[in-house]
Every structure is written in structure tokens, then in C-alpha cells.
Protein backbone atom coordinates (compact mmCIF):
# COMPACT_ATOMS: atom_id res chain seq x y z
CA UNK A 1 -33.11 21.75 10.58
CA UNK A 2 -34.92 18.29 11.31
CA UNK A 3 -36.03 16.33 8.52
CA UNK A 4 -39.70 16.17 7.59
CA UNK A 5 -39.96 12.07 8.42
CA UNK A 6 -43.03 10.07 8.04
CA UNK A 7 -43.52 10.01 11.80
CA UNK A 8 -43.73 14.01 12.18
CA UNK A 9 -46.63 13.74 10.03
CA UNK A 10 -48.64 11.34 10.84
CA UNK A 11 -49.11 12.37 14.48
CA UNK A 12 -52.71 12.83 14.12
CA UNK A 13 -55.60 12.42 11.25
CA UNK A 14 -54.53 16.32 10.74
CA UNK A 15 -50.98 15.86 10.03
CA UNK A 16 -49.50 17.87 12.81
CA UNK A 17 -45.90 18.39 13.35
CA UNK A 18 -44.49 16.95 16.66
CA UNK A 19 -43.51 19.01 19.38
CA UNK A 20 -42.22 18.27 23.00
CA UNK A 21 -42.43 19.12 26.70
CA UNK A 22 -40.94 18.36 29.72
CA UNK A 23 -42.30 17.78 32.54
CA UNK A 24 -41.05 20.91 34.28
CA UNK A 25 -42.94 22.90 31.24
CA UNK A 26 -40.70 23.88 28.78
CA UNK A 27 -41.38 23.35 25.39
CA UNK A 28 -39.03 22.25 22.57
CA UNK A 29 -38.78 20.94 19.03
CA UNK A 30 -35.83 19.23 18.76
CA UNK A 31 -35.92 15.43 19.11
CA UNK A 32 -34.31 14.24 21.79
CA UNK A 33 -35.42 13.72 25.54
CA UNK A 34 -33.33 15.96 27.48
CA UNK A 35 -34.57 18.66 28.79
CA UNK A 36 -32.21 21.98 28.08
CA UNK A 37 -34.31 23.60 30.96
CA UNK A 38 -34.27 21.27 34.16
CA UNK A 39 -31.34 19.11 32.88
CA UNK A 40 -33.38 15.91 33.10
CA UNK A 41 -33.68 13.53 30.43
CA UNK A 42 -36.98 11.22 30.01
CA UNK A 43 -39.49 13.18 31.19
CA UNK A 44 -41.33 14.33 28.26
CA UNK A 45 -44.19 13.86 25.98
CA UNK A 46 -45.01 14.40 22.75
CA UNK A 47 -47.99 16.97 21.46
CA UNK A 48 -49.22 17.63 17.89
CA UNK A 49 -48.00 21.54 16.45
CA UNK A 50 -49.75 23.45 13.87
CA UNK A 51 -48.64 23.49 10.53
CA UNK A 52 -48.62 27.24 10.57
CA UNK A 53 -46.95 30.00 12.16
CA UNK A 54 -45.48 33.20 12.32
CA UNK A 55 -41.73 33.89 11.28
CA UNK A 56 -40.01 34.82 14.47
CA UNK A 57 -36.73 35.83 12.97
CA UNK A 58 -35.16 35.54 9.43
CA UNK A 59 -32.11 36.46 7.01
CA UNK A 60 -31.17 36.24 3.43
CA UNK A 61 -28.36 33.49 2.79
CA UNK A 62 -25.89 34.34 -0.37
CA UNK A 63 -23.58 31.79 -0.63
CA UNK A 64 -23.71 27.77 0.34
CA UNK A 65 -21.64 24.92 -0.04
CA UNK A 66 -21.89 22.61 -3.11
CA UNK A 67 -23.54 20.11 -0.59
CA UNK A 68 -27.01 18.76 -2.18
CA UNK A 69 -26.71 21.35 -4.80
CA UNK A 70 -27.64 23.87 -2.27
CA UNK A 71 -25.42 26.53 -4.14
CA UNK A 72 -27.45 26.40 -7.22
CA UNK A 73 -30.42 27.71 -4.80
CA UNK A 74 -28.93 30.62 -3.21
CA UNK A 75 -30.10 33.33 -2.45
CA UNK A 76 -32.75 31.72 -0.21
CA UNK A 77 -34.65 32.30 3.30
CA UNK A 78 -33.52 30.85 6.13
CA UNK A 79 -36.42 31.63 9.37
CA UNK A 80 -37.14 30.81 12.73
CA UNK A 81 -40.79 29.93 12.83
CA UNK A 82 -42.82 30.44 16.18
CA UNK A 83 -45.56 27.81 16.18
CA UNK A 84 -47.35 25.91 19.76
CA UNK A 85 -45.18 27.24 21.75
CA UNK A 86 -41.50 26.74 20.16
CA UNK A 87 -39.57 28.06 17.78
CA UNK A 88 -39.18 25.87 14.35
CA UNK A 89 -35.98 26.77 12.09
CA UNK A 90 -36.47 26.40 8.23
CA UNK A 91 -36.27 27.51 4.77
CA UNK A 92 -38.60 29.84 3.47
CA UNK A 93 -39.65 29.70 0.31
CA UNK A 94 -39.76 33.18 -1.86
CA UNK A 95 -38.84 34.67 1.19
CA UNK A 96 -40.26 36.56 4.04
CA UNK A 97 -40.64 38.93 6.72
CA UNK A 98 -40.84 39.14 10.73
CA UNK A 99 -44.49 38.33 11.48
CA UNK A 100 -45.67 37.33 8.11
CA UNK A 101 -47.95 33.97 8.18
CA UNK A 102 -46.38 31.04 6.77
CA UNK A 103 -47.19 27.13 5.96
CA UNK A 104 -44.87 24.27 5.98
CA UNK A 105 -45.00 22.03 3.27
CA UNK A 106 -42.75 19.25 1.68
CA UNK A 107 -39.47 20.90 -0.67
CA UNK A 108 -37.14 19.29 -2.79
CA UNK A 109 -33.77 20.42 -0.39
CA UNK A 110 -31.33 18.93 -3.26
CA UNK A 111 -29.65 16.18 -4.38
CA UNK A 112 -26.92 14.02 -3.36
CA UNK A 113 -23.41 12.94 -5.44
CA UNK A 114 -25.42 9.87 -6.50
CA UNK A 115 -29.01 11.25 -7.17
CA UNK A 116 -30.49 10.96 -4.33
CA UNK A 117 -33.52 13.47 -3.59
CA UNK A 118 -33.23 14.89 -0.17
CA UNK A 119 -37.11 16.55 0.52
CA UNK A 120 -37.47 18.51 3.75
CA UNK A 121 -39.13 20.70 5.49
CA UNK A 122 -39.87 24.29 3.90
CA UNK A 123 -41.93 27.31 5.21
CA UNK A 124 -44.32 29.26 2.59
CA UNK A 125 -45.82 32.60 2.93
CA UNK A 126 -49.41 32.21 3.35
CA UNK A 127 -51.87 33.08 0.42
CA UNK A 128 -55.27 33.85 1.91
CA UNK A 129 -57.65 31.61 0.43
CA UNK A 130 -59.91 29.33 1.44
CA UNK A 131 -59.45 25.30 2.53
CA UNK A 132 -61.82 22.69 2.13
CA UNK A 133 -63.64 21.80 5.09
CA UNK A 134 -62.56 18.35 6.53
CA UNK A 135 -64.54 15.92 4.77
CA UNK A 136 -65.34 14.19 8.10
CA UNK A 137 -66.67 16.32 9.29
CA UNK A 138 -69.61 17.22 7.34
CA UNK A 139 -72.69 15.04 8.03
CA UNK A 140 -74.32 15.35 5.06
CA UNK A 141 -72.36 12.67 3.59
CA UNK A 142 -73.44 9.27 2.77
CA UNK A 143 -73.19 6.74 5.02
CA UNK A 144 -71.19 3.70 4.54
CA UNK A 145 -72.34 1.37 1.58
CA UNK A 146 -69.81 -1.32 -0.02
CA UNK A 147 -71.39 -0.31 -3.64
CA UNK A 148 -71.06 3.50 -3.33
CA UNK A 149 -67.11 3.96 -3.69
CA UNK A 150 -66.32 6.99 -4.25
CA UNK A 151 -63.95 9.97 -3.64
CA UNK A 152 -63.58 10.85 0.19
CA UNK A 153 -60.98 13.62 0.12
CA UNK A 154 -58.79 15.65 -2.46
CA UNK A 155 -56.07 18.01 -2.22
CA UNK A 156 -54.09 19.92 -4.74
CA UNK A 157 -50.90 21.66 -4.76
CA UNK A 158 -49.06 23.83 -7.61
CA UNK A 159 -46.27 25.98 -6.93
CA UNK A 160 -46.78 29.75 -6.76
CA UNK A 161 -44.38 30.90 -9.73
CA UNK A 162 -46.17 32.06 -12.83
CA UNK A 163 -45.56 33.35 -16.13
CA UNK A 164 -47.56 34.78 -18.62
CA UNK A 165 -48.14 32.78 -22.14
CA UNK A 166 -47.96 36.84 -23.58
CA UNK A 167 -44.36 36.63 -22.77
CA UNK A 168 -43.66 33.21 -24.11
CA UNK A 169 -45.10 34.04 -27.49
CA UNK A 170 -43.03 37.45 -27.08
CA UNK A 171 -39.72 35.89 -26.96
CA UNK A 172 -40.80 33.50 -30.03
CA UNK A 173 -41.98 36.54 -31.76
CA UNK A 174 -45.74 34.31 -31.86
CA UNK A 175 -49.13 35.26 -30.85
CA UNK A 176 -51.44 34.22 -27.60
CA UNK A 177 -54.49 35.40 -26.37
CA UNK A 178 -53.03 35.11 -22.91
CA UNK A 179 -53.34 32.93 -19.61
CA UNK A 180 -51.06 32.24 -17.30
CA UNK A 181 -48.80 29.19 -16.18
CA UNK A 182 -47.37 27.99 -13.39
CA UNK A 183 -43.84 27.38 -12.59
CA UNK A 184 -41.55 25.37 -10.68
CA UNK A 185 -39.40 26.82 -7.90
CA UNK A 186 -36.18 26.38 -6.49
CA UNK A 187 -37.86 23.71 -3.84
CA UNK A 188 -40.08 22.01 -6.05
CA UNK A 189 -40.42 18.83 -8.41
CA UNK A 190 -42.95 16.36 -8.92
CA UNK A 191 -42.17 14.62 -6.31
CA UNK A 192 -42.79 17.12 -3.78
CA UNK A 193 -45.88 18.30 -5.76
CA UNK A 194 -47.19 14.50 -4.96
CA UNK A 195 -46.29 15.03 -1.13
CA UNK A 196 -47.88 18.32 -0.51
CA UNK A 197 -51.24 17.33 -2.44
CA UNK A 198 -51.36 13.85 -0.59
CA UNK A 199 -51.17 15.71 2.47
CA UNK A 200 -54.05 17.99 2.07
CA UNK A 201 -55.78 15.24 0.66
CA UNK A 202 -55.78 13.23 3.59
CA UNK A 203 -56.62 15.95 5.81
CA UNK A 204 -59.70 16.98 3.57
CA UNK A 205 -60.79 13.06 3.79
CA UNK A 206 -60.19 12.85 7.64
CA UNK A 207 -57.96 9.58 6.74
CA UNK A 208 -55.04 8.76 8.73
CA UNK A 209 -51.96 7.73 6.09
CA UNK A 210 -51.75 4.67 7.65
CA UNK A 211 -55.11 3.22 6.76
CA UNK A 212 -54.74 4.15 3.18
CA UNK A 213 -54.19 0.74 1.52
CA UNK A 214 -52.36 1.43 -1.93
CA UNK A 215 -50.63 4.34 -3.26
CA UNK A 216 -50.46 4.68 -6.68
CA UNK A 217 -48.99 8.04 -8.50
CA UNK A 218 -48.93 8.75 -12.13
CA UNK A 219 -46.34 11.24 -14.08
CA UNK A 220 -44.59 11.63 -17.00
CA UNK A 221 -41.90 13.26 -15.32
CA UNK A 222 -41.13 11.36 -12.11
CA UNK A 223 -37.98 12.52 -10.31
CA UNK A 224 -35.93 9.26 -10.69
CA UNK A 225 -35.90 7.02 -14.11
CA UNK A 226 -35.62 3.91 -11.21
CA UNK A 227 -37.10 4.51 -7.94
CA UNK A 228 -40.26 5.01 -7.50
CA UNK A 229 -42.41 8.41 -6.29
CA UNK A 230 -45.29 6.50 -4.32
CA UNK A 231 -42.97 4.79 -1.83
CA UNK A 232 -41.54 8.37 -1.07
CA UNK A 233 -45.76 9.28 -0.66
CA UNK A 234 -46.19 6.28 1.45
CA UNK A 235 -43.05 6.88 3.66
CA UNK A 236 -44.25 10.20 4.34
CA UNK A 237 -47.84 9.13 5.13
CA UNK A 238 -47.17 6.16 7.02
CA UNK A 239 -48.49 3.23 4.76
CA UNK A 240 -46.27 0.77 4.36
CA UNK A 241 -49.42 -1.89 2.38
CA UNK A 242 -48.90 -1.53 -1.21
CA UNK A 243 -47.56 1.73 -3.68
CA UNK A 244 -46.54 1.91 -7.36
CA UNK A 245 -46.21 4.48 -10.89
CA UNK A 246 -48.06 4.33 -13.29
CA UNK A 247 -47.36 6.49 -16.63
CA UNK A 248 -49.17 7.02 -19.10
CA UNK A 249 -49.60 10.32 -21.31
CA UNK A 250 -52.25 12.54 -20.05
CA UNK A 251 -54.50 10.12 -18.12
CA UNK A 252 -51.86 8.32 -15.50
CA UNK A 253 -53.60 10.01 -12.34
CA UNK A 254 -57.19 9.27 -13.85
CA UNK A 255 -55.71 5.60 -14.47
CA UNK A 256 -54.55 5.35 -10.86
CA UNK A 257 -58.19 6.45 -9.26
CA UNK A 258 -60.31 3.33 -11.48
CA UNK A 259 -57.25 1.06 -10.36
CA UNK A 260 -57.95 1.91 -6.77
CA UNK A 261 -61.81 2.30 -7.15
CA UNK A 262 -61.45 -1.33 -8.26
CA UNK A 263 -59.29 -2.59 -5.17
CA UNK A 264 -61.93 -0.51 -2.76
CA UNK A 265 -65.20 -2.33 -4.66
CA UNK A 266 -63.35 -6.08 -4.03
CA UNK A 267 -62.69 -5.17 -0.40
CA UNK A 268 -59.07 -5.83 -0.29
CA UNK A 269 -58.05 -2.05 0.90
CA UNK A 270 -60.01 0.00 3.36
CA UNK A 271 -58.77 3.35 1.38
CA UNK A 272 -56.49 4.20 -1.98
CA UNK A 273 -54.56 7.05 -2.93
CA UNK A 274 -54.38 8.35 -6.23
CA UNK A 275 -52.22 11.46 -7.19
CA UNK A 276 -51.82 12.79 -10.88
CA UNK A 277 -48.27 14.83 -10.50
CA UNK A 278 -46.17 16.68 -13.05
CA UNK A 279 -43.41 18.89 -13.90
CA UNK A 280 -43.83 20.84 -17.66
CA UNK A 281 -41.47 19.41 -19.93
CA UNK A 282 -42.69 21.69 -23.24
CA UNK A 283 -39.58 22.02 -25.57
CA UNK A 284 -38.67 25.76 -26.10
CA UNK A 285 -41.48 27.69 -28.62
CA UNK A 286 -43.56 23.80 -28.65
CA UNK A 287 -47.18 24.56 -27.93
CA UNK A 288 -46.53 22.79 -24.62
CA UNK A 289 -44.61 25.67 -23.41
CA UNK A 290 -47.91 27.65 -23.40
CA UNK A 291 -50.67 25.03 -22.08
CA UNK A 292 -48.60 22.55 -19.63
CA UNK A 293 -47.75 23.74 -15.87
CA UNK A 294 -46.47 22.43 -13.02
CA UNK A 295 -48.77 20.94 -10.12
CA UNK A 296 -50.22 18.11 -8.97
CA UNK A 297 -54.27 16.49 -7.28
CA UNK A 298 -54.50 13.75 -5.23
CA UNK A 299 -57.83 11.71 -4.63
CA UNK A 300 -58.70 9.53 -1.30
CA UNK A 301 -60.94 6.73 -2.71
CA UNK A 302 -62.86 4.77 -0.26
CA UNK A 303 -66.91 3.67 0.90
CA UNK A 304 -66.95 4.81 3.80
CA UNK A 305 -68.69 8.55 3.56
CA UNK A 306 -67.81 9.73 -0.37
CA UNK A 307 -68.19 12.92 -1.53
CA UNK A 308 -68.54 11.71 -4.75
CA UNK A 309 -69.62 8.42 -5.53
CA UNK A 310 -68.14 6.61 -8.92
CA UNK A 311 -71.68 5.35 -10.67
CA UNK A 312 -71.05 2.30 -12.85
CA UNK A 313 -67.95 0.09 -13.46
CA UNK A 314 -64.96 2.29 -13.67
CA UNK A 315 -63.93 1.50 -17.29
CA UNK A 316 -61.73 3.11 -20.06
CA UNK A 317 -60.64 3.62 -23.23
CA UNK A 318 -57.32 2.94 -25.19
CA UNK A 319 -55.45 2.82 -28.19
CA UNK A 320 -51.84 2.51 -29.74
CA UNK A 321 -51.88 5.88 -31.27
CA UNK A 322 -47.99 6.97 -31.76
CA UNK A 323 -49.01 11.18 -31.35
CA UNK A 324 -46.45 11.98 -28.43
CA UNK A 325 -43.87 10.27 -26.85
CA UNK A 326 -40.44 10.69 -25.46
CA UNK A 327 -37.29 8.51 -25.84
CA UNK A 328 -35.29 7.20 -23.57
CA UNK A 329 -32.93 9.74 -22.52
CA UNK A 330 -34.18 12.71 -24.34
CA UNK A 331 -35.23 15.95 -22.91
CA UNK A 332 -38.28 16.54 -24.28
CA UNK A 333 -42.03 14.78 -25.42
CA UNK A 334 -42.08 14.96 -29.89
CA UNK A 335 -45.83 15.26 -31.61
CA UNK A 336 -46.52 13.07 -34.53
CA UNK A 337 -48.45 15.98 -35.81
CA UNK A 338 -50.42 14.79 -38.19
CA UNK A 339 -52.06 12.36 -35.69
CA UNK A 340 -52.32 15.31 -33.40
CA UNK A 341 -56.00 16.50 -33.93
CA UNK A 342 -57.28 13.37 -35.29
CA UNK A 343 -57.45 10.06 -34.53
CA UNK A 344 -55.50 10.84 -31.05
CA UNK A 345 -57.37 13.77 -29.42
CA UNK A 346 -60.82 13.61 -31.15
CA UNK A 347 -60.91 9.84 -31.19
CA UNK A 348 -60.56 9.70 -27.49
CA UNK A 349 -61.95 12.49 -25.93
CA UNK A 350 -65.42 11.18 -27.79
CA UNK A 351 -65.16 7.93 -26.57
């Protein structure tokens, strides 16, 4: 399976993946320049492939080798997706069938001995919803003004897993009204959450990665304690300017968009990227475990054509209130209860 690389995605302003053809017609995805058909090697060029397609063939793998945890995944879809003209082999996540629909997006493969996160390509069954319409294209939008900064794009991704708050409070032997959660699944982390939403982000904005000028991602649960998520972002995109983490409880993402706001308003980046991204981390029966789920939104900021302009200075609001944290090397976020209600949540959420 080829690896999802920075430079299969950033093609074209849509994000295509790259396919091949040789001169003598034949089509391929592999990449290398030798033709399998005519036996010649040089004579090709490079075109842009969907990011959708239809699964060609498929079968249900039951065993793996300890390799990048792969064994702690089975049993798990491997496909041959038919997309542009050649076929495209991959996982698929949740499965499916001969002629369903299905989407690539970024997964988490596994990891290495040492840690390492290995993300690659992985094939989802199509929901039927509908996109946003590519920002750029809409003509409505305001024109260019150094003053109006503003949103120019979003995207949002949360895995499809969900489980009902009912059962939760069942197991606890507790009462809820109800709702739903989402969940993460066997190809999915924050990190990947922050790839897939930065991807439909940039195609909502019309942005090509590499003009985005800063990358900045916030999370309380990034995938590595050292390492950080937005140079993964930025690898994938293609900007190589400026990217770094922010976290803070509740309002890193938020943080990350008046940071980059800022940067856009003194002219020293074109675009920014800001992406919010989590993964629950609710300790068993905590009232986390009912309200926190898994996904992640990411925000083009620019002046170019916003959506949404940011009136005013971008400003904020902060204080040393000790209500939730988490240790160093500890599982899961505590409450300091009492400060819980008030002065943490009423405090700020009226300022």
C-alpha cells in the first residue's frame, strides 16, 4: 500500500491523489516510471485522482503480524479501490462491500517499537451527506481588505463510532436523559482527526497547503508527550513556514484561531491554520464519559475573501483557576469540584 505523503496531497488546491500514465495509455498508481504495459521507463506524467471510488475487490483479514501493532486491529478490510482509471489497494475502515462508495482519508496504521505513529492511507464507506461548497468559489464573498480577517474555510472530522450515554449510565447503574457520543476507531487518534479536518478545510477555503503560513493545533490529548501534531499537519499539507501546540483546557483550538488572526492582521502570513483536535479521556463513570467525544474542526484564517470576518481585536480571557488538570503521567483529567460550577465555568463563560 503506498503511504499517504505530503506530495500525494497537495497535487492540486483539491487535494487529489496522484495517479500516472504512460505514454502508450495505460494507467497506474504505483510510483515509479516504468511502464508494466510497453516496458518503457520515463515516459509518463502525472494526473490528479479523485478521492473517491468504488471498492473493486475486498476480503476480511484475521490474523497479522505484531508489526506496528497491526495484530491488535484485526479483523480489518483490506480493498482494491477503482478510482480515475486504476485500481488503489487499501484498508477499509468498518468494512465493506464490492461496489459500495468509499472516501480516503488519513488513519492511524500503528505504531512502531519506539513510538513512532505510522498514518496512512485508509478507505471509508461513504455517508451521504452533504459538503460545503468550495469557499472559492462562491462570489458573494468579500473582496480582499487587510482589516476584514476572517475565516476562509473550515472542515471537521469525527469518527463514525457512537455510543449511547443510556448505556454508559446503564453499566454505572446512573441516570441520563440520553445523547449520543462519538468514538474512536481502530484507525483513529487525534492526530489523524487533525489531518482529515485540515484537509477538508483547505478544500472548503480553496487554499493550497503550501500557502498556509502557520499551523498551529491545540489538544489535550496529542499523540506524542514530545513531538509535535502540527508538523505532522504541515508535512501532509505541504507548508514547511511555521507550526506549533498549543494546550490549554477547553479553549486550545479557539486560542490557536486569535493567535493566527493576529499574524494575518500584521501581514506576516498570507493564511493560518487552526485545528481544535481531541481524543475523550473521561475516567470510567466521571461525567466526562457522558459529554466528551472524539473529533476534531479546523479553521483557514486569512483576508483574502472570509466567510466570516473577526470584528474587533481578537482578545481573551484567563485565569489560574486549579478546576481540572492532569498530571504528568496519569491517565486521566481530576475536577477540583468545588471550583467546578463556580468561579471556573460561570466566571468565564460570562466574561
Amino acid at each position: 500500500m503506498e503511504p499517504t505523503s505530503s506530495r500525494y496531497w497537495r497535487s492540486s488546491k483539491d487535494l487529489h491523489l496522484i495517479g500516472r500514465q504512460c505514454s502508450c495509455g495505460h494507467r497506474y498508481y504505483k510510483s515509479t516510471n516504468f511502464c508494466t504495459s510497453c516496458g518503457r521507463m520515463g515516459n509518463v506524467t502525472e494526473y490528479a485522482l479523485p478521492r473517491t471510488g468504488k471498492v473493486f475487490s475486498s476480503t476480511v483479514t484475521y490474523s497479522a503480524t505484531e508489526d506496528l501493532q497491526l495484530s491488535l486491529k484485526v479483523p480489518y478490510t483490506l480493498a482494491t479501490v477503482e478510482l480515475g482509471g486504476v485500481k488503489v489497494p487499501g484498508i477499509v475502515d468498518g468494512g465493506a462491500e464490492i461496489n459500495d462508495d468509499v472516501g480516503c482519508k488519513v488513519g492511524l496504521l500503528g505504531r512502531t517499537s519506539e513510538g513512532l505513529a505510522i498514518y496512512r492511507l485508509v478507505w471509508e464507506k461513504l455517508l451521504r451527506y452533504a459538503m460545503p461548497k468550495t469557499a472559492a468559489k462562491d462570489s458573494n464573498r468579500q473582496s480582499k481588505d487587510p482589516k476584514n480577517v476572517g475565516i476562509e474555510g473550515y472542515g471537521v472530522y469525527a469518527p463514525r463510532f457512537r455510543i449511547s450515554t443510556k448505556e454508559i449510565a446503564r453499566v454505572w447503574g446512573a441516570q441520563d436523559e440520553g445523547g449520543q457520543k462519538s468514538l474512536p476507531g481502530k484507525w483513529d487518534d487525534s492526530g489523524s482527526y487533525a489531518m482529515n479536518s485540515a484537509l477538508d478545510a483547505l478544500h472548503h477555503a480553496g487554499v493550497p497547503g503550501k500557502e498556509i503560513g502557520d499551523v498551529m493545533v491545540g489538544s489535550e490529548s496529542h499523540p506524542y508527550a514530545v513531538n509535535p501534531t502540527s508538523t505532522i499537519v504541515g508535512e501532509l499539507i505541504g507548508s514547511d513556514e511555521a507550526a506549533s501546540d498549543l494546550e490549554f483546557a477547553c479553549k486550545a483550538g479557539t486560542h490557536a484561531m486569535r493567535v493566527l488572526a493576529a499574524e494575518v492582521m500584521a501581514n506576516t502570513i498570507k493564511y493560518g491554520l487552526a485545528i481544535g483536535t481531541d481524543s475523550a479521556q473521561g475516567a470510567p463513570s466521571d461525567a466526562l464519559e457522558y459529554t466528551a467525544g472524539d473529533g476534531a474542526a479546523a479553521f483557514v484564517l486569512g483576508n483574502n475573501k472570509p466567510i466570516a470576518i473577526l470584528e474587533g481585536r481578537p482578545r481573551s480571557f484567563c485565569t489560574d483557576t486549579p478546576d481540572f488538570w492532569r498530571n504528568e503521567g496519569e491517565k486521566y483529567p481530576r475536577h477540583g469540584e468545588r471550583f467546578t460550577g463556580e468561579p471556573a465555568y460561570f466566571r468565564q463563560r460570562g466574561s
